[in-house]
C-alpha atoms as a PDB file:
ATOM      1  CA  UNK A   1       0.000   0.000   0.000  1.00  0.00           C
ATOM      2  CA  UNK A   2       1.069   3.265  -0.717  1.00  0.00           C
ATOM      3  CA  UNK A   3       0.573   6.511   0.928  1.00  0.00           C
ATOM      4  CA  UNK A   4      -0.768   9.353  -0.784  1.00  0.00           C
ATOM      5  CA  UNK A   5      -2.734  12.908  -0.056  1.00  0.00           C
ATOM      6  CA  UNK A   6      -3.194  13.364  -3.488  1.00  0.00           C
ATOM      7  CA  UNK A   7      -6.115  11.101  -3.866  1.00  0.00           C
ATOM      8  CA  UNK A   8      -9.158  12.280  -2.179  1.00  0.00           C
ATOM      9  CA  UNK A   9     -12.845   9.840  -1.976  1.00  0.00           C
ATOM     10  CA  UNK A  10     -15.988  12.537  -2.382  1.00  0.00           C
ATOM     11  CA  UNK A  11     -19.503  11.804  -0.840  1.00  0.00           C
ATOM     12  CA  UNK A  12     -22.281  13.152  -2.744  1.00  0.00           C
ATOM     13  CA  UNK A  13     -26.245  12.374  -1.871  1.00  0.00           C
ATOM     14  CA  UNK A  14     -28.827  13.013  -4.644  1.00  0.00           C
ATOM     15  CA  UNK A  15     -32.891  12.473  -4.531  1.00  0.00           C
ATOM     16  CA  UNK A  16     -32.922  10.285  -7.470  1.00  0.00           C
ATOM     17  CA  UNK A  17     -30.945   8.412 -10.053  1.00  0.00           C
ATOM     18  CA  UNK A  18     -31.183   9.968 -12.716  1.00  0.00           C
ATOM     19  CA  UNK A  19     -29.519  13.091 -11.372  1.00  0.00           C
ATOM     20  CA  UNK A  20     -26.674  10.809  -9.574  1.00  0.00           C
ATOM     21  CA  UNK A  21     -26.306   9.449 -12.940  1.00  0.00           C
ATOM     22  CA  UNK A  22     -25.896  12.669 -14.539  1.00  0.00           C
ATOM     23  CA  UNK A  23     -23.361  13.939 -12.288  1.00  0.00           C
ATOM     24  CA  UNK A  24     -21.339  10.693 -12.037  1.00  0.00           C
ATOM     25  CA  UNK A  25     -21.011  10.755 -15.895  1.00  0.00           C
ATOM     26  CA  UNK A  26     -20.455  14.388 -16.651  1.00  0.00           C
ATOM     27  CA  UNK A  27     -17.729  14.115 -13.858  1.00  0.00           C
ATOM     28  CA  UNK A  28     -15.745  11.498 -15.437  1.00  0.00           C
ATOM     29  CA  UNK A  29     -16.266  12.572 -19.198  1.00  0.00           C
ATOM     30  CA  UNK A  30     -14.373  16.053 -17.983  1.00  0.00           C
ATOM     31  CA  UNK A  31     -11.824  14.105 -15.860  1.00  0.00           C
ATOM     32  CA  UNK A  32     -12.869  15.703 -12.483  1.00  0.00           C
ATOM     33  CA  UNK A  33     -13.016  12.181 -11.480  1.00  0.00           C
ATOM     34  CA  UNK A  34     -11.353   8.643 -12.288  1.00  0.00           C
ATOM     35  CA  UNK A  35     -14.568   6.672 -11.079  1.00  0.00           C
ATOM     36  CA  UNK A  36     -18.173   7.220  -9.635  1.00  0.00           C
ATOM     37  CA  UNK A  37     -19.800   4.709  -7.923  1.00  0.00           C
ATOM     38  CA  UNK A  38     -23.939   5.085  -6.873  1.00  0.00           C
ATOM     39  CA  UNK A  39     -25.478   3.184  -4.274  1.00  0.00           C
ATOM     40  CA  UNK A  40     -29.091   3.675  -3.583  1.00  0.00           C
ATOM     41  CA  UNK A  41     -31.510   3.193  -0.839  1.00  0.00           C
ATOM     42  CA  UNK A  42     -29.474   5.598   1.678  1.00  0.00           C
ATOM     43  CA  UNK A  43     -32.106   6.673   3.919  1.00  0.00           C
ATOM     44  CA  UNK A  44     -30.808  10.157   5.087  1.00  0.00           C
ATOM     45  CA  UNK A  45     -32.732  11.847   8.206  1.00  0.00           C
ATOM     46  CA  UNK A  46     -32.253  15.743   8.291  1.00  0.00           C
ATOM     47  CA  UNK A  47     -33.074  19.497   9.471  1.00  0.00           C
ATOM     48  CA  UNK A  48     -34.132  21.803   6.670  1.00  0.00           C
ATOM     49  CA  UNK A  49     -35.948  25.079   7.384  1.00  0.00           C
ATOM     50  CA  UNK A  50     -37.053  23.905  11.099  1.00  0.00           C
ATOM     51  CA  UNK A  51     -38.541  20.880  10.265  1.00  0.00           C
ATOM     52  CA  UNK A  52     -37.218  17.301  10.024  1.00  0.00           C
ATOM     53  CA  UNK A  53     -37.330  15.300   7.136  1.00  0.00           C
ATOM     54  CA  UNK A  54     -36.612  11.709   6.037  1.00  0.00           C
ATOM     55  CA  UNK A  55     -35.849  10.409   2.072  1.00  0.00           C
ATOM     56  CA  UNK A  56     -34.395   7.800   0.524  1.00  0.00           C
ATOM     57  CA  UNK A  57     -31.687   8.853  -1.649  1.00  0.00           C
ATOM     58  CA  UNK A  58     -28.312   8.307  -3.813  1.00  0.00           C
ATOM     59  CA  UNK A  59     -25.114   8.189  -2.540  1.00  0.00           C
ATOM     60  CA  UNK A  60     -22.286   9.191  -4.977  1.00  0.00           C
ATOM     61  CA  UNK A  61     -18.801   8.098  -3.923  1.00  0.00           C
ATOM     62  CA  UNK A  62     -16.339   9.924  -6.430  1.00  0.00           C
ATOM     63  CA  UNK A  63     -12.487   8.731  -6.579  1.00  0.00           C
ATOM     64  CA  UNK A  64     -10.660  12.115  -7.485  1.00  0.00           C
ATOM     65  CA  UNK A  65      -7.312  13.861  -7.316  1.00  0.00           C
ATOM     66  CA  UNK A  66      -6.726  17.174  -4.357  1.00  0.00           C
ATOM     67  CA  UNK A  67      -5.930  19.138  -7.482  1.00  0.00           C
ATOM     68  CA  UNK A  68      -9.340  18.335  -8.848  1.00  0.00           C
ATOM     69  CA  UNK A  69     -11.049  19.325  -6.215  1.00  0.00           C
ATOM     70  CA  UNK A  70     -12.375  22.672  -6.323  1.00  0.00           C
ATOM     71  CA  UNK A  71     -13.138  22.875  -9.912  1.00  0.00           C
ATOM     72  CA  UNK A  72     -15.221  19.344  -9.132  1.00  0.00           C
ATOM     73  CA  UNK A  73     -16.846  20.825  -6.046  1.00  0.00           C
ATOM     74  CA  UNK A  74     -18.176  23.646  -8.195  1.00  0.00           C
ATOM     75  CA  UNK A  75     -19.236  21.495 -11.150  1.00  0.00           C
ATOM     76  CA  UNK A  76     -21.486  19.136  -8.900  1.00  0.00           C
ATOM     77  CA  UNK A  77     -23.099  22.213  -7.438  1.00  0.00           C
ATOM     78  CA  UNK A  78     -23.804  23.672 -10.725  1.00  0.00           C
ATOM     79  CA  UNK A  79     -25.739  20.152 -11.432  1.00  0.00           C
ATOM     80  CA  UNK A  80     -27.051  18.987  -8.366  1.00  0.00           C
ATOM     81  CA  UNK A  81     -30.655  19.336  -7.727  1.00  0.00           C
ATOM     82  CA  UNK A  82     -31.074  20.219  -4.049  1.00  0.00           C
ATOM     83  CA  UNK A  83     -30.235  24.123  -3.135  1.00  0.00           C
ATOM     84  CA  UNK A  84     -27.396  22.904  -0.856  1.00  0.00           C
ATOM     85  CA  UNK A  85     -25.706  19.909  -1.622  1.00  0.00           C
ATOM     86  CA  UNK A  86     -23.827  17.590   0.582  1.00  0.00           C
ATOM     87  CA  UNK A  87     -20.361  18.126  -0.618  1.00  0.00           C
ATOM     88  CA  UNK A  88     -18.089  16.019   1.767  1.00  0.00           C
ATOM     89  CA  UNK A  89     -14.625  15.231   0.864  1.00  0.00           C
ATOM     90  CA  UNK A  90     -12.247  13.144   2.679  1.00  0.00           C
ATOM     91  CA  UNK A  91      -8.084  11.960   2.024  1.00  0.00           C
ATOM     92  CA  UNK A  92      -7.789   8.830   0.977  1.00  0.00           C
ATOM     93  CA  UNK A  93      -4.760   7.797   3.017  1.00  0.00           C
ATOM     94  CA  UNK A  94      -3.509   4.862   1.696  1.00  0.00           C
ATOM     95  CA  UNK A  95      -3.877   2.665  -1.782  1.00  0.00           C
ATOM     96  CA  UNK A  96      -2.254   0.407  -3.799  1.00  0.00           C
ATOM     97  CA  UNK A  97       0.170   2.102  -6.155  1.00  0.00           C
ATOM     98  CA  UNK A  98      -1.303   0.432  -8.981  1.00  0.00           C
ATOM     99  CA  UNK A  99      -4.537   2.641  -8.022  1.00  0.00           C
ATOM    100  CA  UNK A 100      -3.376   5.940  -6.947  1.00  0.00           C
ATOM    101  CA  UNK A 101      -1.405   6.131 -10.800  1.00  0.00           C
ATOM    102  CA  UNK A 102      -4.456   4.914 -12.413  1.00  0.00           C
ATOM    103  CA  UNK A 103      -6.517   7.615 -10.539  1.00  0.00           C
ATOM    104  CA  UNK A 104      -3.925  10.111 -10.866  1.00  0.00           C
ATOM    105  CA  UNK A 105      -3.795   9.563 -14.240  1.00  0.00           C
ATOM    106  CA  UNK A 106      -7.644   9.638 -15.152  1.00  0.00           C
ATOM    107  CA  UNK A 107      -7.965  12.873 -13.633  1.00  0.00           C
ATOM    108  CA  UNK A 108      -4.834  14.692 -15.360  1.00  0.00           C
END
């Protein structure tokens, strides 16, 4: 395994397929990320506007590079259909080498 803080795993949550699709696609056709993977039936439970809410929805997770991040975290936004998106990034710390230049590489 080899270290890195270039590679960074994104979690995105969408109401519906269609727009996790969209995203996930558009993000890889402009290399803002290597690979998109959606898994549905996330039940999310949240505050919005005083009230509580509950709705199944998407989850995105987006393998990308730190240098891609802002211009990805912009692009999603532009996209995404809820007024404030969740948006959360995290380092990946460790990978095979094999991986992280493959990534790396899809994203330059």
């Amino acid at each position: 395994m080899e270290k890195s803080n270039e590679l960074r795993i994104v979690f995105v949550t969408t109401a519906n397929f269609e727009n996790a699709r969209q995203i996930s696609k558009i993000l890889v056709t402009e290399k803002l990320a290597a690979c998109c993977s959606i898994m549905q039936n996330v039940t999310s439970i949240f505050g919005w506007e005083g009230t509580i809410h509950e709705r199944n929805e998407y989850m995105i997770f987006i393998k990308t590079s730190e240098k891609r991040l802002s211009e990805l975290e912009e692009r999603i936004k532009e996209m995404h259909s809820d007024d404030v998106p969740e948006i959360i990034s995290l380092n990946i710390d460790k990978s095979s080498d094999s991986y992280m230049q493959w990534l790396l590489q899809c994203t330059s």
